[in-house]
Protein backbone atom coordinates (compact mmCIF):
# COMPACT_ATOMS: atom_id res chain seq x y z
CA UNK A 1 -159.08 173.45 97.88
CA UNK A 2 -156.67 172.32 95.36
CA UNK A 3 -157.84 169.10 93.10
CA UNK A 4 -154.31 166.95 92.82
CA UNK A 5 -156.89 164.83 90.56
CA UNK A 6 -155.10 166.33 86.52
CA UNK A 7 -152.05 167.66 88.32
CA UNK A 8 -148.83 165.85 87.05
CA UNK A 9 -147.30 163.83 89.52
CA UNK A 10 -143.47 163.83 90.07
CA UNK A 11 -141.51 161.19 92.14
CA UNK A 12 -137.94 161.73 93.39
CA UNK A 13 -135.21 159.39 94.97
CA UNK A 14 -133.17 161.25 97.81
CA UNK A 15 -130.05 160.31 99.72
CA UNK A 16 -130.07 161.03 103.58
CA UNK A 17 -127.43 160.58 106.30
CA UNK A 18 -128.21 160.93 110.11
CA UNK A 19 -127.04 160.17 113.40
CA UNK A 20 -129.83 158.08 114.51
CA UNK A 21 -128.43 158.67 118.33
CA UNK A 22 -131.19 160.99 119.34
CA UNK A 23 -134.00 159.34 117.41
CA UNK A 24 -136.98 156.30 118.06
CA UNK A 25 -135.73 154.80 114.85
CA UNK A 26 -136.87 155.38 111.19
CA UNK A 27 -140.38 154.64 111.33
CA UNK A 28 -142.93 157.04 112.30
CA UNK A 29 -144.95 156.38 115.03
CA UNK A 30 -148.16 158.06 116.26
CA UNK A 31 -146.54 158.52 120.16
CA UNK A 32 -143.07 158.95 118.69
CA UNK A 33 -144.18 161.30 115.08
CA UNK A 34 -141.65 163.77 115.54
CA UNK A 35 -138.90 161.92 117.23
CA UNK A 36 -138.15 159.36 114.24
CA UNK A 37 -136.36 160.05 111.46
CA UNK A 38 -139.67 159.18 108.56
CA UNK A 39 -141.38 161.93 110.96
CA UNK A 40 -138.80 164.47 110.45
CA UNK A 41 -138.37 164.02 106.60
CA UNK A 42 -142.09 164.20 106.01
CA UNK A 43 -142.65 166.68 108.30
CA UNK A 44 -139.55 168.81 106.12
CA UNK A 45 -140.75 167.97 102.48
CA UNK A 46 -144.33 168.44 102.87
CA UNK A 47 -143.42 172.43 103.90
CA UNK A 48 -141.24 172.61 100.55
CA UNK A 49 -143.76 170.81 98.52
CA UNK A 50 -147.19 172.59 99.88
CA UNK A 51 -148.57 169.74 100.68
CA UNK A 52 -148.49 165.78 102.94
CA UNK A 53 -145.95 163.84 102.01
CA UNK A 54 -145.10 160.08 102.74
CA UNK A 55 -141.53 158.66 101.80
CA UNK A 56 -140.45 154.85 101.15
CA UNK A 57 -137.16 154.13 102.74
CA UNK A 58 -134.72 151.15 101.10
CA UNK A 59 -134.21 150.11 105.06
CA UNK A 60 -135.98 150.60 107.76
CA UNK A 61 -133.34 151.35 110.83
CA UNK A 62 -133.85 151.14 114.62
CA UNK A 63 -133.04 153.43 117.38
CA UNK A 64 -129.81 154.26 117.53
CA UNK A 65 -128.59 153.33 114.33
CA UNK A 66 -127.02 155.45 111.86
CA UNK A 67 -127.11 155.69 108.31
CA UNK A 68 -124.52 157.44 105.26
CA UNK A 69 -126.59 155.93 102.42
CA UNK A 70 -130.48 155.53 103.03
CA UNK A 71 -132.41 156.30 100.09
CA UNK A 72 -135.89 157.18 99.88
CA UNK A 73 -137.95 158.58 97.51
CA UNK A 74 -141.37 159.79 97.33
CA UNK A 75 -144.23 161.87 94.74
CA UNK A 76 -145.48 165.14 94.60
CA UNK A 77 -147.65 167.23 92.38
CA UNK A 78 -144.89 170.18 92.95
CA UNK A 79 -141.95 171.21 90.83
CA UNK A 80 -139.04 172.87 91.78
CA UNK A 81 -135.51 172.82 90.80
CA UNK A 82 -133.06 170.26 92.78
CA UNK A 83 -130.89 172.50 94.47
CA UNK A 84 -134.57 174.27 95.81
CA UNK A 85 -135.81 170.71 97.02
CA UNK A 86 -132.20 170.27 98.53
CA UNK A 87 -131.47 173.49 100.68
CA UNK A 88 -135.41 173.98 101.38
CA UNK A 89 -135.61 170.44 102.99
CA UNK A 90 -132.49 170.52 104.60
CA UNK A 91 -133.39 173.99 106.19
CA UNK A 92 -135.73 172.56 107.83
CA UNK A 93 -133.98 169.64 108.61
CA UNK A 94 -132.15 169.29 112.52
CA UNK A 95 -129.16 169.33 111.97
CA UNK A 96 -127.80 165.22 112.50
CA UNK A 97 -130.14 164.59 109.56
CA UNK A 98 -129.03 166.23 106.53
CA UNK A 99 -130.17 165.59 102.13
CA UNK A 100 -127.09 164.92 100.02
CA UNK A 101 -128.71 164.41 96.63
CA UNK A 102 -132.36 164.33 94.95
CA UNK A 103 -132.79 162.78 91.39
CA UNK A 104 -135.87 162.46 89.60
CA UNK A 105 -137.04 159.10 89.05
CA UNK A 106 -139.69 156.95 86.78
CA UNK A 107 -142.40 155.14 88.29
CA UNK A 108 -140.99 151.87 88.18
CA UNK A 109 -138.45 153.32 91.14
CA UNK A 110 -138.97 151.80 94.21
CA UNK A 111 -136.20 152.96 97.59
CA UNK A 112 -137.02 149.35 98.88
CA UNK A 113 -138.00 146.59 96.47
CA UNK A 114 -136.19 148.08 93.56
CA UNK A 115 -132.74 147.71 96.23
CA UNK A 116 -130.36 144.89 94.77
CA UNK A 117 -128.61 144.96 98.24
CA UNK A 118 -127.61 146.69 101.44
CA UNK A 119 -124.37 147.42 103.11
CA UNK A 120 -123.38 147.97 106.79
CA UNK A 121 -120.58 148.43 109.21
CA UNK A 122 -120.16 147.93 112.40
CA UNK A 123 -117.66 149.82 114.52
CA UNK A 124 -116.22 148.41 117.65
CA UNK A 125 -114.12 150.26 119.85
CA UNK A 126 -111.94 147.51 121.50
CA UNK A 127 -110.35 149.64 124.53
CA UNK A 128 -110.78 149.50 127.90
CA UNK A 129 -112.38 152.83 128.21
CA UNK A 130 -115.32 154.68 126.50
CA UNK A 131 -114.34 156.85 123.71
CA UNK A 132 -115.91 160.99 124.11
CA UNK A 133 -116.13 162.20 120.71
CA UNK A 134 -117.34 159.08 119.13
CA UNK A 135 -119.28 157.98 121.85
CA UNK A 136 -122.85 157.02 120.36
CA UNK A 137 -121.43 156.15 116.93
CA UNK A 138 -119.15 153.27 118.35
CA UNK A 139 -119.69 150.00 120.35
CA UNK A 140 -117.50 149.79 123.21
CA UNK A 141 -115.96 146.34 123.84
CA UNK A 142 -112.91 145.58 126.46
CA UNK A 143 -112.18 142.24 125.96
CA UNK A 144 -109.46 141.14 123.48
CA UNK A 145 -110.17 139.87 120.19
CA UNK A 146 -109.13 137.50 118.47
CA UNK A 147 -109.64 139.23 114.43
CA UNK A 148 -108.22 135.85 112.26
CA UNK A 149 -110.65 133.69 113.79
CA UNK A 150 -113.32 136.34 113.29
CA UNK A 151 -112.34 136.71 109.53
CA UNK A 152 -112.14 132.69 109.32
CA UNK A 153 -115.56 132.45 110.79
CA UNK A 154 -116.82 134.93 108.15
CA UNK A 155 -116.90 132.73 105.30
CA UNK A 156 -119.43 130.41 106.58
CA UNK A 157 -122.31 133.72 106.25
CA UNK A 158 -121.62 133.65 102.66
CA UNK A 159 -124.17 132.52 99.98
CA UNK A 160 -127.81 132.26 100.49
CA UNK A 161 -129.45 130.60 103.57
CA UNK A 162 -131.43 130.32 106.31
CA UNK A 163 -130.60 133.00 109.13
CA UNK A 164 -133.59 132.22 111.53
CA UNK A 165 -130.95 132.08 114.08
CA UNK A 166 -129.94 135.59 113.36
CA UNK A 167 -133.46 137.07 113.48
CA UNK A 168 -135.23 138.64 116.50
CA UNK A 169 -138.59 138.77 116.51
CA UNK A 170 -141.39 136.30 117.94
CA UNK A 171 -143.22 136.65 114.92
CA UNK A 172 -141.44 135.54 111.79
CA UNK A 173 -143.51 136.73 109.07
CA UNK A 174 -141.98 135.51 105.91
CA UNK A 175 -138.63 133.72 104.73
CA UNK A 176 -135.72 133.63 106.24
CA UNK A 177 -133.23 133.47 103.37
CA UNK A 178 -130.99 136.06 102.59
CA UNK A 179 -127.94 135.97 100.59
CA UNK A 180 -125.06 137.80 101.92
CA UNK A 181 -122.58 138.57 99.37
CA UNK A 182 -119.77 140.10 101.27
CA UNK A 183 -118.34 140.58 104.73
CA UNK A 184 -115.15 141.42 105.88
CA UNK A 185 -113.23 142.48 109.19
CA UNK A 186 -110.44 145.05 109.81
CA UNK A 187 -108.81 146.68 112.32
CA UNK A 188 -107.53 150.34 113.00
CA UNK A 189 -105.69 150.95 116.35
CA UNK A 190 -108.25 150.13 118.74
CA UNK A 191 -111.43 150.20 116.08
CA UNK A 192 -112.72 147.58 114.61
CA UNK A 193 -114.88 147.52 111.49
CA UNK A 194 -117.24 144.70 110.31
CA UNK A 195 -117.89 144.98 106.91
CA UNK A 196 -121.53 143.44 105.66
CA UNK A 197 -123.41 143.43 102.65
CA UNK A 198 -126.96 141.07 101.41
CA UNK A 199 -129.34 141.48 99.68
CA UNK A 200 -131.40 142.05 102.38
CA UNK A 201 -131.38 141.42 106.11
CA UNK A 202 -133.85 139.73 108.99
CA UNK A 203 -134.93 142.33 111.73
CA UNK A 204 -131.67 142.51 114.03
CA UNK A 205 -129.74 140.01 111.99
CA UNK A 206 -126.45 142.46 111.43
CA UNK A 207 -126.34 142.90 115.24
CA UNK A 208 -127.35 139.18 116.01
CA UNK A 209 -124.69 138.19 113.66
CA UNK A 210 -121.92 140.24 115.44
CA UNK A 211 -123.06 139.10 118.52
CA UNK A 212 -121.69 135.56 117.73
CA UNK A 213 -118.79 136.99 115.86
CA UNK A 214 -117.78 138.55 119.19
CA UNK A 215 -118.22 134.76 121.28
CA UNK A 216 -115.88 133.48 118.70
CA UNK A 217 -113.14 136.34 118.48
CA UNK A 218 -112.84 135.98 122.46
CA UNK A 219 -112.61 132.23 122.33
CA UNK A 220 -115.76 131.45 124.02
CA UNK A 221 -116.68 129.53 120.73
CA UNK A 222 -115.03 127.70 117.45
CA UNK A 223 -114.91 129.20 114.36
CA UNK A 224 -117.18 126.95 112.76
CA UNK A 225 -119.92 127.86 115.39
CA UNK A 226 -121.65 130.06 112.86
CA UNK A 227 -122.49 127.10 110.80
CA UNK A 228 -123.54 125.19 113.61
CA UNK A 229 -126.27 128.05 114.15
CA UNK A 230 -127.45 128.11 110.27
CA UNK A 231 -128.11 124.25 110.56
CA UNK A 232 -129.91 124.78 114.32
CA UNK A 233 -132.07 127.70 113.16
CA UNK A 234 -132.66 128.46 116.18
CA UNK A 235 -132.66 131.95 117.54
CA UNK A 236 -132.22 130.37 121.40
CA UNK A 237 -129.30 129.09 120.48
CA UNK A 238 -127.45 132.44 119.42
CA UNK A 239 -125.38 135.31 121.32
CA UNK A 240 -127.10 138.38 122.22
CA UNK A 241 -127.88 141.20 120.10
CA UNK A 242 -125.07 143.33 120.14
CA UNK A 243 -125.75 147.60 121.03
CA UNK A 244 -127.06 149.86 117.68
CA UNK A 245 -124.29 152.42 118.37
CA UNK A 246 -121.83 151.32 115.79
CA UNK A 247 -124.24 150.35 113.53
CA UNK A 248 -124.33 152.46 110.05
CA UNK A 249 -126.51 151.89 106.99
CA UNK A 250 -123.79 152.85 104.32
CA UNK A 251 -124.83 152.16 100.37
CA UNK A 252 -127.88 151.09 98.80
CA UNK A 253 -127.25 149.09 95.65
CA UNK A 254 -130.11 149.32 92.45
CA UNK A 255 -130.13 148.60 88.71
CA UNK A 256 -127.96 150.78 86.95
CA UNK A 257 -130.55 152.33 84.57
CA UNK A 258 -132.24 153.95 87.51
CA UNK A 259 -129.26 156.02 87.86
CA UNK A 260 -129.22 156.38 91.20
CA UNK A 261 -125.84 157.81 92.95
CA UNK A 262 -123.30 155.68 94.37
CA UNK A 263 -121.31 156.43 97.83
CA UNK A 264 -118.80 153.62 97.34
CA UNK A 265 -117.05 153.76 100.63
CA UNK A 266 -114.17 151.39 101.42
CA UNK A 267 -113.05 150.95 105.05
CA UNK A 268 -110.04 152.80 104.76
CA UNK A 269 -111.96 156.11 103.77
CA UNK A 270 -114.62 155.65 105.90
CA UNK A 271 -112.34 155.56 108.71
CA UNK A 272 -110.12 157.87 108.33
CA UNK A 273 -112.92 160.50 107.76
CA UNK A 274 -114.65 159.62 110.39
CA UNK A 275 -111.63 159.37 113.24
């Protein structure tokens, strides 16, 4: 038996994209192990490293939501050479989860609470009828929307505040500030793209917040009925929580001295690589 005990220890940061469509979410669990996405990646590195693995994710996403920029990272008490780490992991990978890049990183890296912010979108598919090739990676909505009042609504999100009325959850453990710092709305043809990015975000609150986005764009509320919700805090209150399909984790912002790789997608390329 090996003793890990004077073995140098390594830690890495790795970027992963997946199609969460077929998964129970990130998070391992003991009845769903090998059906999560955590389960699969551990289950992958641990071969290539010789030995149990755990990895740290920057967000934790549910089932059925995607991701183009989760980062994780985790240690090992194995070398070998990034490209090794890369095509060995991915090998063993199936194939809607797939490794972009692996860095090595210091100690003080952490994929979660070293994270600045996260950024999301949220595709709509405003058409009367289901789309086939982009079926689970879409949200299909037929009723017309109305996109200035959604982009008017937008700007009372912005700055830091109290989104209990954007959290799901019975049990709110901890606060319920976040600061978003960004969202935007456009539209191509009949897709629409919500644009979101905090520093962090409530369990749900992305989908919770484009739940009431949605009430407003088909006149069912005012576009000051966001605000009304921040001063209720009260998750009652709110729309439902909107479907995971067209939900994508997409960058993962940290300090710049932990050098850790940028996607930088704008809506424009995102779309038209992915229609």
């Amino acid at each position: 038996m090996v003793n890990f005990k004077f073995i140098k220890k390594y830690r890495f940061a790795l970027g992963v994209e997946y199609n969460g469509s077929n998964y129970h979410g990130w998070q391992k669990q003991k009845q769903h192990y090998k059906n999560t996405i955590q389960g699969c990646l551990e289950n992958a590195i641990s071969k290539i490293a010789n030995h149990n693995i755990v990895v740290f994710c920057a967000g934790r996403t549910d089932i059925g939501v995607h991701s183009l920029g989760q980062v994780v990272h985790f240690e090992t008490y194995s070398f070998r050479k990034k490209k090794s780490w890369i095509l060995g992991i991915n090998s063993l990978l199936p194939k809607d989860i797939v490794i972009n890049w692996i860095i090595p990183v210091n100690k003080e890296f952490h994929a979660r609470f070293s994270a600045l912010s996260r950024r999301y979108f949220y595709i709509i598919y405003n058409n009367k009828y289901r789309p086939a090739v982009l079926n689970n990676l879409v949200t299909l909505y037929n009723y017309n929307l109305n996109i200035k009042k959604i982009k008017n609504a937008m700007k009372y999100l912005l700055g830091e505040q109290d989104f209990s009325s954007f959290r799901s959850g019975s049990k709110l453990i901890g606060s319920s500030y976040r600061r978003i710092l960004h969202c935007n709305i456009k539209k191509y043809g009949s897709y629409i793209l919500i644009d979101i990015k905090a520093n962090a975000f409530l369990y749900h609150m992305v989908r919770n917040i484009v739940g009431n986005l949605l009430e407003i764009g088909i006149g069912n509320k005012k576009e000051d009925w966001l605000l009304k919700l921040i001063k209720m805090k009260d998750r009652t209150k709110a729309a439902a929580t909107v479907k995971p399909n067209g939900l994508f984790l997409v960058e993962v912002e940290y300090p710049k001295h932990f050098y850790i790789p940028s996607i930088n997608y704008n809506l424009h390329f995102f779309l038209k690589n992915l229609i």
